[in-house]
C-alpha atoms as a PDB file:
ATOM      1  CA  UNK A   1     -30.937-152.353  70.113  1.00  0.00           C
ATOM      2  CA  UNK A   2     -28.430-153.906  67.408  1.00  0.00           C
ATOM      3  CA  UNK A   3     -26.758-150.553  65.598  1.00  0.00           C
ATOM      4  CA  UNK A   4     -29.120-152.017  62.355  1.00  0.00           C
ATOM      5  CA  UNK A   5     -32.133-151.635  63.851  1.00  0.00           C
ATOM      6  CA  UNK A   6     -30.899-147.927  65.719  1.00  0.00           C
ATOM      7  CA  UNK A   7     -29.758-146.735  62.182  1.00  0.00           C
ATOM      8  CA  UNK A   8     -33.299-148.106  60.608  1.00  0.00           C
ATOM      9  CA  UNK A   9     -35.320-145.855  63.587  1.00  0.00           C
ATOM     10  CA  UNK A  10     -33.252-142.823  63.275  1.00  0.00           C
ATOM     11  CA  UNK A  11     -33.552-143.425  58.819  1.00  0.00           C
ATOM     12  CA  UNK A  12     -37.144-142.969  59.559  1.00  0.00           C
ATOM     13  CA  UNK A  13     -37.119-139.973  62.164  1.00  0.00           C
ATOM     14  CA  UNK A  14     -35.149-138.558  59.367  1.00  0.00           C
ATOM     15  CA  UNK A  15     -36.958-138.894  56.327  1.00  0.00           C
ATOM     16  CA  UNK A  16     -40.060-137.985  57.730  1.00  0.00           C
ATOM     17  CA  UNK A  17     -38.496-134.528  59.054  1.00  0.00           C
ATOM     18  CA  UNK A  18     -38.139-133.873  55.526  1.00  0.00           C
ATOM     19  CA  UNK A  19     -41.681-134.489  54.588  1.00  0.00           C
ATOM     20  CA  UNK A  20     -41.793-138.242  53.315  1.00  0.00           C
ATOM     21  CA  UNK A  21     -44.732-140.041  55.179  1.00  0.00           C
ATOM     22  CA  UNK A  22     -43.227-143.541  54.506  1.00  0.00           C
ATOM     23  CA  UNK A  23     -46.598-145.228  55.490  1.00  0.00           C
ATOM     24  CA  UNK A  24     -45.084-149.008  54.493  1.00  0.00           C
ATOM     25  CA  UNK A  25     -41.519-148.519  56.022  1.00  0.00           C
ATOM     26  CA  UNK A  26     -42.384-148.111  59.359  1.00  0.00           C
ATOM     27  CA  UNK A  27     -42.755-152.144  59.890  1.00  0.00           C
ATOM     28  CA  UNK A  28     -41.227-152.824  56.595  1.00  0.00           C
ATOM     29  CA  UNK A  29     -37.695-151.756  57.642  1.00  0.00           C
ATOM     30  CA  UNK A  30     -38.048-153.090  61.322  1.00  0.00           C
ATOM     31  CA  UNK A  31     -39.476-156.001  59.778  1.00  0.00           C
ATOM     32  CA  UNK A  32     -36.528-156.651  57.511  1.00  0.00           C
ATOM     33  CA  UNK A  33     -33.826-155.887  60.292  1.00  0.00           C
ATOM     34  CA  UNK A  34     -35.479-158.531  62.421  1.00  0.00           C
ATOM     35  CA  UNK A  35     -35.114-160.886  58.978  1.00  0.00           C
ATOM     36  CA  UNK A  36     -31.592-160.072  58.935  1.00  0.00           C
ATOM     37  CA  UNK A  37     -30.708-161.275  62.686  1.00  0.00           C
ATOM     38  CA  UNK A  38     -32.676-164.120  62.025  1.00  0.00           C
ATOM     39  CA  UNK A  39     -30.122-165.242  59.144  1.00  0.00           C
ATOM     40  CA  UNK A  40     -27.507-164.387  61.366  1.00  0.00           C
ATOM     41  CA  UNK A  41     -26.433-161.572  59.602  1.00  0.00           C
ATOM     42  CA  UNK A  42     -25.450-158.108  61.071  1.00  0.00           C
ATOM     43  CA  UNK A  43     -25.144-156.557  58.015  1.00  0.00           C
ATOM     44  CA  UNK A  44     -27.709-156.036  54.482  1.00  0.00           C
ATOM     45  CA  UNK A  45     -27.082-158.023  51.600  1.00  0.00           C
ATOM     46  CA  UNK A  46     -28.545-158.383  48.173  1.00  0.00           C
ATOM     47  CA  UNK A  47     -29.533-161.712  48.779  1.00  0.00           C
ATOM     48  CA  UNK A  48     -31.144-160.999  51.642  1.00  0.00           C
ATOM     49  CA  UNK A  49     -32.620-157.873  50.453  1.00  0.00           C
ATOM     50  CA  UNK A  50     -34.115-160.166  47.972  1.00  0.00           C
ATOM     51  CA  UNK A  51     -35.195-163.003  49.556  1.00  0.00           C
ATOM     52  CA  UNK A  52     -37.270-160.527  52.287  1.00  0.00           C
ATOM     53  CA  UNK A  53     -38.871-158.988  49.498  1.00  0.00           C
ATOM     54  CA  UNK A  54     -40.056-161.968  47.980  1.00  0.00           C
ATOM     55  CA  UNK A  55     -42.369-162.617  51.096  1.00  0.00           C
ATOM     56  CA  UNK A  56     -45.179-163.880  51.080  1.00  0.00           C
ATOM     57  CA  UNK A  57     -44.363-166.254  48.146  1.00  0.00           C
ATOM     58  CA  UNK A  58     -48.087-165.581  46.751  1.00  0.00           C
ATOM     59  CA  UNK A  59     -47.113-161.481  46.946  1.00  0.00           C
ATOM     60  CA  UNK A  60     -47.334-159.174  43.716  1.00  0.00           C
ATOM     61  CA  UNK A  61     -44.597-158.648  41.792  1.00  0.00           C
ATOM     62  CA  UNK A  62     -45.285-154.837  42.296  1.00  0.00           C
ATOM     63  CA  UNK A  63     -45.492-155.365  45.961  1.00  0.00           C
ATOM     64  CA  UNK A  64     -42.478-157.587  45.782  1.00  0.00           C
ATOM     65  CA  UNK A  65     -40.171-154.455  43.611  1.00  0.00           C
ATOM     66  CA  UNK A  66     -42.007-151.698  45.709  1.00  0.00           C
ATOM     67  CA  UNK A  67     -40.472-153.719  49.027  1.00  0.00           C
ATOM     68  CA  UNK A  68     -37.145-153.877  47.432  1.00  0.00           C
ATOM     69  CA  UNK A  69     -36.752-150.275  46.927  1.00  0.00           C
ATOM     70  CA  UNK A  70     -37.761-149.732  50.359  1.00  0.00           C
ATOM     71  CA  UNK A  71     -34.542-151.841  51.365  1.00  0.00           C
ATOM     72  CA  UNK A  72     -32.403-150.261  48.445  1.00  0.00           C
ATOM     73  CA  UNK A  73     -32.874-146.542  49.729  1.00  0.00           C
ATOM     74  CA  UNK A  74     -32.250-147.585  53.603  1.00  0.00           C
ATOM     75  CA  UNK A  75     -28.905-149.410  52.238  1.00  0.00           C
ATOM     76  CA  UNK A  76     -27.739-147.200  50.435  1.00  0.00           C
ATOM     77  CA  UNK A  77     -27.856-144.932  53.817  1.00  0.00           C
ATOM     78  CA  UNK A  78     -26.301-147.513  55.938  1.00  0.00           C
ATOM     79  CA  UNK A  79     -23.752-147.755  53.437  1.00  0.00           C
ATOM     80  CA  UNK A  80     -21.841-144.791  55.415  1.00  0.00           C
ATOM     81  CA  UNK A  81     -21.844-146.390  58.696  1.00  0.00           C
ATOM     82  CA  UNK A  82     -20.988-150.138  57.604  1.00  0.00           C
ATOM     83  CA  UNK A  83     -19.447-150.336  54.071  1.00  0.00           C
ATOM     84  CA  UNK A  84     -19.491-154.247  54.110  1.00  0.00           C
ATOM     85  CA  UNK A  85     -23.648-153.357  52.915  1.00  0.00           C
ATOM     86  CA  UNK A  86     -24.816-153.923  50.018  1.00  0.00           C
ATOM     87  CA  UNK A  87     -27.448-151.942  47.834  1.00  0.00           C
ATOM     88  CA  UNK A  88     -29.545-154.430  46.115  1.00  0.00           C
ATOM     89  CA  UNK A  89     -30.191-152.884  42.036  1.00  0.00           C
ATOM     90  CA  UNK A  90     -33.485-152.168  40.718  1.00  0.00           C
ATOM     91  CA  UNK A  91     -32.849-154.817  38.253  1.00  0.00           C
ATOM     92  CA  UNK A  92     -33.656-157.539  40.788  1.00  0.00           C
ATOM     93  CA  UNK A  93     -37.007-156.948  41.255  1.00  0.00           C
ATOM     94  CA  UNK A  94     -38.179-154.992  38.340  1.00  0.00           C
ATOM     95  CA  UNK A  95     -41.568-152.953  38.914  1.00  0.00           C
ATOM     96  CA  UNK A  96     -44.050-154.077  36.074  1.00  0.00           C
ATOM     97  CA  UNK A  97     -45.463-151.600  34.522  1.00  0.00           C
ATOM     98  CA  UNK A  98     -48.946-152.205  34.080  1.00  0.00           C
ATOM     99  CA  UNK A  99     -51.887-149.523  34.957  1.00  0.00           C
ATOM    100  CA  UNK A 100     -55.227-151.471  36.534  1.00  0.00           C
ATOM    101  CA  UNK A 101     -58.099-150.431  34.665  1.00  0.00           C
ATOM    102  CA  UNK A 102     -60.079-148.539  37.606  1.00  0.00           C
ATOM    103  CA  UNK A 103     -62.953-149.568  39.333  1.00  0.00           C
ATOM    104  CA  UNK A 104     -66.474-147.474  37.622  1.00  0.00           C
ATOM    105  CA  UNK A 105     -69.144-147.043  40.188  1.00  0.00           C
ATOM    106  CA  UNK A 106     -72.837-147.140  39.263  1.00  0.00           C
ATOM    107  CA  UNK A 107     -75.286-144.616  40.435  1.00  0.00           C
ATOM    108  CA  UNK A 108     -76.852-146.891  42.353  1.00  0.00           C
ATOM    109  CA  UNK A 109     -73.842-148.019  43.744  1.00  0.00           C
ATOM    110  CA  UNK A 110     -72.937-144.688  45.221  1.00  0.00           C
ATOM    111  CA  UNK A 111     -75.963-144.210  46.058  1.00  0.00           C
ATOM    112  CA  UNK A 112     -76.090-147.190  48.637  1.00  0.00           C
ATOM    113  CA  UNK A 113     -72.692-145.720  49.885  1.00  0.00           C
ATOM    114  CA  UNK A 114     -73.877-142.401  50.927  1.00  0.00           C
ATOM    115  CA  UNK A 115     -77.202-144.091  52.573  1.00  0.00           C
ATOM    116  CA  UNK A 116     -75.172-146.555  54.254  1.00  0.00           C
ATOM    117  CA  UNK A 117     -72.661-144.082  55.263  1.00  0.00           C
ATOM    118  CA  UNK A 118     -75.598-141.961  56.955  1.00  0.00           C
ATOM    119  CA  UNK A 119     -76.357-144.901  59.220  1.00  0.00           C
ATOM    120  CA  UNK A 120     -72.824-145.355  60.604  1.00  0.00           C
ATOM    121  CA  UNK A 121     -73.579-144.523  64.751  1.00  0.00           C
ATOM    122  CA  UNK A 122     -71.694-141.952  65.461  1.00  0.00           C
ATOM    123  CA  UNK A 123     -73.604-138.594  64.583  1.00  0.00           C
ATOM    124  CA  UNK A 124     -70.458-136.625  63.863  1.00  0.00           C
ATOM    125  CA  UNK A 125     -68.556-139.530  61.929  1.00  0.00           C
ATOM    126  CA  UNK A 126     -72.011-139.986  59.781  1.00  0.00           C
ATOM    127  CA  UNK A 127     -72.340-136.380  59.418  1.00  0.00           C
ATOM    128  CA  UNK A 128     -68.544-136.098  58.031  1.00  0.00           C
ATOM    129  CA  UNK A 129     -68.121-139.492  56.064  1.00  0.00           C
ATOM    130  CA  UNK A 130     -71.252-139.276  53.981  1.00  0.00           C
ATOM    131  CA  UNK A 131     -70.709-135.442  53.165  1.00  0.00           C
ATOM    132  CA  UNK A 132     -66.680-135.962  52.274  1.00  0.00           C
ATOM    133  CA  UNK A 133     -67.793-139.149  50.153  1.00  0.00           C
ATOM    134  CA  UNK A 134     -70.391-137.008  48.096  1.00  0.00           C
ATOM    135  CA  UNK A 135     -67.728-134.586  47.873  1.00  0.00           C
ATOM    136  CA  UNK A 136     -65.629-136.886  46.326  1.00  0.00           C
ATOM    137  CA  UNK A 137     -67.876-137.763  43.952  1.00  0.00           C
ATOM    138  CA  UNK A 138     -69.466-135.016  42.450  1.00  0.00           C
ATOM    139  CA  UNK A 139     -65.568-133.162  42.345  1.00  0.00           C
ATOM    140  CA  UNK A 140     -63.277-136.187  41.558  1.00  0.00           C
ATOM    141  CA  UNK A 141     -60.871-134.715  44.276  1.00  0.00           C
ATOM    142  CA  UNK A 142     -58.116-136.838  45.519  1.00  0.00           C
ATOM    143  CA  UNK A 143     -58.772-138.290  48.913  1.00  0.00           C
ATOM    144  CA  UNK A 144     -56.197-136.224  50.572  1.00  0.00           C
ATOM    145  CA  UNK A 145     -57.181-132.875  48.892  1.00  0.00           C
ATOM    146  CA  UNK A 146     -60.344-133.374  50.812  1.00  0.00           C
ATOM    147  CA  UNK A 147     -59.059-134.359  53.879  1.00  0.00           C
ATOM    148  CA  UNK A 148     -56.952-131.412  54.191  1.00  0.00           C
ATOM    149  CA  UNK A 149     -59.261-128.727  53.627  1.00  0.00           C
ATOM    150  CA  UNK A 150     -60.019-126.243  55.989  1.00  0.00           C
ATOM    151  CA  UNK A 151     -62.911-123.960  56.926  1.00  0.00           C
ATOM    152  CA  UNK A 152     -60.812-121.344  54.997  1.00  0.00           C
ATOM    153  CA  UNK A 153     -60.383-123.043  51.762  1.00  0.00           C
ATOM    154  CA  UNK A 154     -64.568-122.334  51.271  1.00  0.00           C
ATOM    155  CA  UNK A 155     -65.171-119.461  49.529  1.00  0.00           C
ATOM    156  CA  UNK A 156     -68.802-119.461  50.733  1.00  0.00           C
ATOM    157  CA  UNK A 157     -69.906-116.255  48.684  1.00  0.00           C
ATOM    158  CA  UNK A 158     -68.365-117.782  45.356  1.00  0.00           C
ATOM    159  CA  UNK A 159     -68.860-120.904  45.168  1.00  0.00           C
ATOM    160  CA  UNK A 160     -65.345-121.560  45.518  1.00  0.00           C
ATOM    161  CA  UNK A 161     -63.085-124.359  46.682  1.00  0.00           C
ATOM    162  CA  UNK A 162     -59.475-124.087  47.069  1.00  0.00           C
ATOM    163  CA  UNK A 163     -57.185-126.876  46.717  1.00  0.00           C
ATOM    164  CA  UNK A 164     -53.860-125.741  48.301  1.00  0.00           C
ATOM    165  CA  UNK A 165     -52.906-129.142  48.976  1.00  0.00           C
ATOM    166  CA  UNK A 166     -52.768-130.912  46.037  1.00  0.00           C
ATOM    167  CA  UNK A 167     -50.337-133.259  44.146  1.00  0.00           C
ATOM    168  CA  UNK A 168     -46.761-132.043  43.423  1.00  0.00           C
ATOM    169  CA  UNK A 169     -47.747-129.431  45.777  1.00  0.00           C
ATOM    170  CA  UNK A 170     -49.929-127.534  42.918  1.00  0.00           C
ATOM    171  CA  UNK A 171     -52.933-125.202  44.321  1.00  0.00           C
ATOM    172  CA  UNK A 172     -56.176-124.649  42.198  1.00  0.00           C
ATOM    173  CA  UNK A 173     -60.050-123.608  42.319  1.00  0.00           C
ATOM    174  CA  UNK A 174     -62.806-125.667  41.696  1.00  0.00           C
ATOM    175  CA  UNK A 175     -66.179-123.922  41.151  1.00  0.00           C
ATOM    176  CA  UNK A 176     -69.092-126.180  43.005  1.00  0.00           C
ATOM    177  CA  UNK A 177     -72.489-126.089  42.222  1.00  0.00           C
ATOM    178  CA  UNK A 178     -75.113-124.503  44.101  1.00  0.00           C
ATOM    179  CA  UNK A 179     -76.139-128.691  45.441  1.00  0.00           C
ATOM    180  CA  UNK A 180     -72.885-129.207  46.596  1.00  0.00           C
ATOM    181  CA  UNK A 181     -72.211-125.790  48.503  1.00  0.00           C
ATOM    182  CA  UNK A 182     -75.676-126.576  50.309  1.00  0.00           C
ATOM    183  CA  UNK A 183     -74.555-130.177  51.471  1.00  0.00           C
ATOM    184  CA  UNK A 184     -71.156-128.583  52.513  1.00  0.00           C
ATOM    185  CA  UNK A 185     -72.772-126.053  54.468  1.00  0.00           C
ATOM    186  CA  UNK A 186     -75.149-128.150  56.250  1.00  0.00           C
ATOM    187  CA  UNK A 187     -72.277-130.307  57.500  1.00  0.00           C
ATOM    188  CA  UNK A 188     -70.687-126.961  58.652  1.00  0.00           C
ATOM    189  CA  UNK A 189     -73.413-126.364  60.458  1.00  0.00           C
ATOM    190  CA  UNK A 190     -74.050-129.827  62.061  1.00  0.00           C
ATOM    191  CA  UNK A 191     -70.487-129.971  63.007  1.00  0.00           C
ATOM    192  CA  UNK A 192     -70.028-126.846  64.614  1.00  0.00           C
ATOM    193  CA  UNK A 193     -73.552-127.848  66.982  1.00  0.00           C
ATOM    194  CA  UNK A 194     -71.759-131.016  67.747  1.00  0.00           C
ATOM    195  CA  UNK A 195     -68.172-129.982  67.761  1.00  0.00           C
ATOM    196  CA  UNK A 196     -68.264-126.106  69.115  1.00  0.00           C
ATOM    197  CA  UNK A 197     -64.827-125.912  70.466  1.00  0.00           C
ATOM    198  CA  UNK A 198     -62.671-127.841  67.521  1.00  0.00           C
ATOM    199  CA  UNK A 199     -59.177-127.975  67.920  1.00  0.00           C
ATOM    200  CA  UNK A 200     -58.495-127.924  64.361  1.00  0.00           C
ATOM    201  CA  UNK A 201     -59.648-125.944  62.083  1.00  0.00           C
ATOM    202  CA  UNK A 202     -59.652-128.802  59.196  1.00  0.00           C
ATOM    203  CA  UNK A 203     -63.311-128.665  57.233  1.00  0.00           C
ATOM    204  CA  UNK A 204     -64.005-132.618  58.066  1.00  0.00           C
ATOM    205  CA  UNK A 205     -63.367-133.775  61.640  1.00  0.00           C
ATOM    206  CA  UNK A 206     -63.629-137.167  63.317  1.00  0.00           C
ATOM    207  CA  UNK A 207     -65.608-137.731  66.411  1.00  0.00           C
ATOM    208  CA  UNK A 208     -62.612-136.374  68.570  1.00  0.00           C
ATOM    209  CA  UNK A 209     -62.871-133.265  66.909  1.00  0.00           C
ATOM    210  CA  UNK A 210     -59.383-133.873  64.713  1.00  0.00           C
ATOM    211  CA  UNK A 211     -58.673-133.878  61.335  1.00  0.00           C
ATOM    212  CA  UNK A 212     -60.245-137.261  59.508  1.00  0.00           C
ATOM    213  CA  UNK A 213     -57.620-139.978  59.342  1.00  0.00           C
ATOM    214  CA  UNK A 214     -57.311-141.346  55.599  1.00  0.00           C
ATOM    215  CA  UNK A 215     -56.489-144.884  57.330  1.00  0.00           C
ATOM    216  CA  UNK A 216     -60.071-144.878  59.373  1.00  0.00           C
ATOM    217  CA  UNK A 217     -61.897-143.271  56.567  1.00  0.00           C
ATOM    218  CA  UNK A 218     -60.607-146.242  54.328  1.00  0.00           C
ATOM    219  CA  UNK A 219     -61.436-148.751  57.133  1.00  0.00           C
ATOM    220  CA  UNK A 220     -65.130-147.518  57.098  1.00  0.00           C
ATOM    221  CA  UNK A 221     -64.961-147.272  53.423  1.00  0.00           C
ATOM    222  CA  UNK A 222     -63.540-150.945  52.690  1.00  0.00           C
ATOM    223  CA  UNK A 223     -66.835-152.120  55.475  1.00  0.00           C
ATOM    224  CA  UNK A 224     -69.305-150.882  53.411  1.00  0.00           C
ATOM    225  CA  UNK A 225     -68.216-151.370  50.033  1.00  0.00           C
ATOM    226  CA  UNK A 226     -67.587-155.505  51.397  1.00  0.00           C
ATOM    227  CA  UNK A 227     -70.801-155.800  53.468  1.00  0.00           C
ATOM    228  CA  UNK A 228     -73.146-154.115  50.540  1.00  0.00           C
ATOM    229  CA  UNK A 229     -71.214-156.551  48.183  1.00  0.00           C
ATOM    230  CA  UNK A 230     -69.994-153.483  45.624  1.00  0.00           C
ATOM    231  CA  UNK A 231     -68.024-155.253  43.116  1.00  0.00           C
ATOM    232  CA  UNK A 232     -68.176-158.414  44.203  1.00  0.00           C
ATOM    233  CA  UNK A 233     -67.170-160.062  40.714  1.00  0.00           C
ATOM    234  CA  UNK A 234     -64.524-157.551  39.899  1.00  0.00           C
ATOM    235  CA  UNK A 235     -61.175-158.467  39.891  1.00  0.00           C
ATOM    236  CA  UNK A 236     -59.947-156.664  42.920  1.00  0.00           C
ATOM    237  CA  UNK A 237     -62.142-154.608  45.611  1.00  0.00           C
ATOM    238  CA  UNK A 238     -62.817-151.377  44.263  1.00  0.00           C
ATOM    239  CA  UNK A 239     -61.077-148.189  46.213  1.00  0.00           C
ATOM    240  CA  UNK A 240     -61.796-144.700  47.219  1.00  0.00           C
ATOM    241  CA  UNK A 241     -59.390-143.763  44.632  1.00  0.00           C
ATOM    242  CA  UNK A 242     -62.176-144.885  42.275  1.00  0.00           C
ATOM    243  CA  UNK A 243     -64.940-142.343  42.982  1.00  0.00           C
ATOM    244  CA  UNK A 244     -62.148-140.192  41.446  1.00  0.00           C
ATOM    245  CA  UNK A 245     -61.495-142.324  37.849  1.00  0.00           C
ATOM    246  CA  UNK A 246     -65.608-142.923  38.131  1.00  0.00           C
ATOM    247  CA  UNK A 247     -66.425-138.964  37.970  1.00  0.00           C
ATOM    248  CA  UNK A 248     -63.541-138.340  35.411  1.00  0.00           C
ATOM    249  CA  UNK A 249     -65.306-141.408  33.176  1.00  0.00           C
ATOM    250  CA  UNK A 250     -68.735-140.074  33.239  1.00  0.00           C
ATOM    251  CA  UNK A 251     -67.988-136.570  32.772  1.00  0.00           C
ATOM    252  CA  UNK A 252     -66.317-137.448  29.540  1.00  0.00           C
ATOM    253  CA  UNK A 253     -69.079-140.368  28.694  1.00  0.00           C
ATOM    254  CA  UNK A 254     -71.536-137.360  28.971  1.00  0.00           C
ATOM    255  CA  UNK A 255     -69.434-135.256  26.887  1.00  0.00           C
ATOM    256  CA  UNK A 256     -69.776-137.613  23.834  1.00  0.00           C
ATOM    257  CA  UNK A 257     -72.786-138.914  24.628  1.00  0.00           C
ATOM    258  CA  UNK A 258     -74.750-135.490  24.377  1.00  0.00           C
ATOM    259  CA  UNK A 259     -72.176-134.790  21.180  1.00  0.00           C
ATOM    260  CA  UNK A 260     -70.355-132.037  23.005  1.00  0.00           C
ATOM    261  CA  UNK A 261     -66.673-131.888  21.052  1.00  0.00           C
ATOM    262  CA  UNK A 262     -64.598-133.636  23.630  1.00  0.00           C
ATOM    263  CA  UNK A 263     -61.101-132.714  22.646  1.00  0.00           C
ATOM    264  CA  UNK A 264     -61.639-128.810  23.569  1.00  0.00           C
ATOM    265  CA  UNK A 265     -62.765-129.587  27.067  1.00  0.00           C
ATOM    266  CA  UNK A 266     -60.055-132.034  28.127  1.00  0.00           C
ATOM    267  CA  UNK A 267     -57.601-128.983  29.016  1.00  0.00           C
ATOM    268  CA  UNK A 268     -60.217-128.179  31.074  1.00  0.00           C
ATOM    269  CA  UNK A 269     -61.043-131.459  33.108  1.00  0.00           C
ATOM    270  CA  UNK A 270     -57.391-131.821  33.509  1.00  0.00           C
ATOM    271  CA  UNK A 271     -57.109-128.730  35.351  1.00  0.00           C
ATOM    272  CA  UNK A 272     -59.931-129.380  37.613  1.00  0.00           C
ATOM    273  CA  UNK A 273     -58.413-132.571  38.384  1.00  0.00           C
ATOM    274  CA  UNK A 274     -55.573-131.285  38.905  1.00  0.00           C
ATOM    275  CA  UNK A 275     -53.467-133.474  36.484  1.00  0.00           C
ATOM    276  CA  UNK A 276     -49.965-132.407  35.901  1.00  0.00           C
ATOM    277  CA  UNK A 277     -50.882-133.048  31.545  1.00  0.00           C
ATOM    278  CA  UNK A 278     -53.986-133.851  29.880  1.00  0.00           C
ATOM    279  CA  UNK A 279     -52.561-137.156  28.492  1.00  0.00           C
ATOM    280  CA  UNK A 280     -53.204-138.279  32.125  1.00  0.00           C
ATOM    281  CA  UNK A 281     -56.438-137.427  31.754  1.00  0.00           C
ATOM    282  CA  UNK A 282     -57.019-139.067  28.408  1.00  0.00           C
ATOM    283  CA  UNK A 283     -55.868-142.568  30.129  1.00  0.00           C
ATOM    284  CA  UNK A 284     -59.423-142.747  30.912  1.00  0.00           C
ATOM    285  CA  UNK A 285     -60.699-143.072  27.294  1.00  0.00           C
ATOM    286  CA  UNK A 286     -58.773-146.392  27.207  1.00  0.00           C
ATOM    287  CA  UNK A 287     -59.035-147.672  30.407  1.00  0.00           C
ATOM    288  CA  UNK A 288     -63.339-147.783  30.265  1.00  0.00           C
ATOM    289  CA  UNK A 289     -64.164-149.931  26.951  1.00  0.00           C
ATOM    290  CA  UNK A 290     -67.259-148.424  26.934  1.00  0.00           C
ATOM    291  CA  UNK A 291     -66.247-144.856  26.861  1.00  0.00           C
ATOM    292  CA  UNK A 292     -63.670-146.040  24.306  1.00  0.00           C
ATOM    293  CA  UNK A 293     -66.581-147.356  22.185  1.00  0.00           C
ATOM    294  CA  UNK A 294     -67.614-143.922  21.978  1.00  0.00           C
ATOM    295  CA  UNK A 295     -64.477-142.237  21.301  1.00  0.00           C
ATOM    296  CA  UNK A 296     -64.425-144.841  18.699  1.00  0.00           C
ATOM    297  CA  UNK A 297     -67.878-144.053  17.193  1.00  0.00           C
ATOM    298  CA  UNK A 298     -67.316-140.325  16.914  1.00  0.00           C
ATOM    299  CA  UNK A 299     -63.967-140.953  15.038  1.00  0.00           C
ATOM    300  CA  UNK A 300     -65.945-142.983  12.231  1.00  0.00           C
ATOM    301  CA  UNK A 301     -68.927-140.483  12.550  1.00  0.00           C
ATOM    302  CA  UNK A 302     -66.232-137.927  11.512  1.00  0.00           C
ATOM    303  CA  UNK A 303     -64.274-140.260   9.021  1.00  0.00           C
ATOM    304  CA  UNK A 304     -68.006-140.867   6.960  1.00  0.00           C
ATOM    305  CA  UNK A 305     -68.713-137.541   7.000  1.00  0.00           C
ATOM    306  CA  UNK A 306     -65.301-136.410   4.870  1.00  0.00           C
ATOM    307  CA  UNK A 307     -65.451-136.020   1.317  1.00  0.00           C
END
């Protein structure tokens, strides 16, 4: 092993004993040390910090600058061992910054998810997919809130979910209703008939028993949403991350539609989303043109009625 590629395994081993999961790096940076070699280099460059990113030629931009950082960070750790490297600038690739509007699921839509979902053939996958993907959509949890509950995090008596996972490491409650608790606890009890002696105690297990992986969960997710043809003419395939942005959009589309005063109750939906700020939250108004419509009708509903 070339002392490159050793210093780009041990990088790794490192950052992830500090917590970073690094999904990408771990073929990106053996990737690009094999690139280097091939250029019959020993050492990183700009250049070919650069021209690695840039691959494939029909790549995002995004994907291209997200790459590129990648490479930047590693350099500017190999930096101590070999000082000849150099630590391409973010100025090279620059990330654009543009927000895609999300992906809004139909009711019918979801509901051929969860039916399809209940036919995959194994019992205990079928049993956990379809119950985390209603759970998803009737909360607007992140994926990986949901995949790291555990049995514990139920407050069966209340009505009470507890988020202790959550982004920037932020905890919270989320009151269910009395639908969801029932569907929640008639997984429980269908996994604990299948799965008696789990070695986990994660809420939502796989058919070994584990934790659900969010790479097979959005392998199985990705199957159905192609095969059933779920938004086929929109511009790119629509994501788990969606059911999320899809229960944020119609909460607030019933808000206004049913002339509840929106403004008061975005604190609120914030919180249960767990969003850092509501002006995160209020990205939605903008990002649906339909829900803007009717942002935009209660402003002139308001504007006629002044004096």
């Amino acid at each position: 092993m070339s002392p490159l590629a050793a210093a780009a395994a041990e990088y790794l081993r490192m950052r992830r004993a500090l917590g970073f999961k690094l999904y990408h790096h771990t073929w990106w940076l053996p990737d690009f040390v094999a690139f280097v070699h091939s250029q019959g280099s020993s050492t990183i460059t700009a250049e070919l910090a650069v021209r690695w990113a840039q691959q494939p030629a029909h790549g995002h931009p995004n994907w291209w600058a997200a790459k590129l950082a990648a490479i930047r960070h590693f350099a500017r750790y190999y930096r101590a061992y070999d000082p000849r490297t150099e630590v391409p600038g973010a100025d090279l690739l620059p990330k654009q910054k543009v927000r895609q509007p999300p992906y809004i699921y139909t009711e019918d839509e979801i509901g051929t998810l969860l039916e399809r979902a209940r036919r995959l053939p194994r019992p205990l996958q079928r049993e956990a997919y379809t119950t985390l993907l209603g759970l998803l959509v009737v909360t607007g949890m992140r994926v990986g809130e949901a995949l790291g509950l555990d049995d514990l995090d139920i407050d069966w008596h209340r009505s009470l979910l507890t988020v202790r996972r959550g982004k920037f490491g932020k905890t919270r409650l989320l009151p269910l209703h009395p639908s969801t608790m029932a569907a929640l606890h008639r997984y429980a009890r269908v996994r604990d008939r299948l799965c008696p002696h789990r070695p986990t105690p994660s809420f939502f297990v796989s058919s070994t028993g584990r934790r659900v992986i969010l790479q097979n969960l959005q392998h199985v997710f990705l199957r159905l949403v192609r095969l059933y043809r779920i938004g086929q003419h929109h511009p790119r395939t629509p994501r788990l991350h969606d059911l999320r942005h899809s229960f944020a959009v119609k909460t607030i589309r019933e808000w206004y539609r049913t002339g509840v005063d929106v403004e008061p109750r975005m604190a609120a939906l914030s919180t249960y989303l767990g969003h850092v700020c509501p002006s995160s939250t209020y990205w939605y108004l903008t990002a649906t043109p339909d829900l803007l419509a009717l942002a935009c009708g209660r402003l002139e509903q308001a504007v006629r009625g002044q004096p």
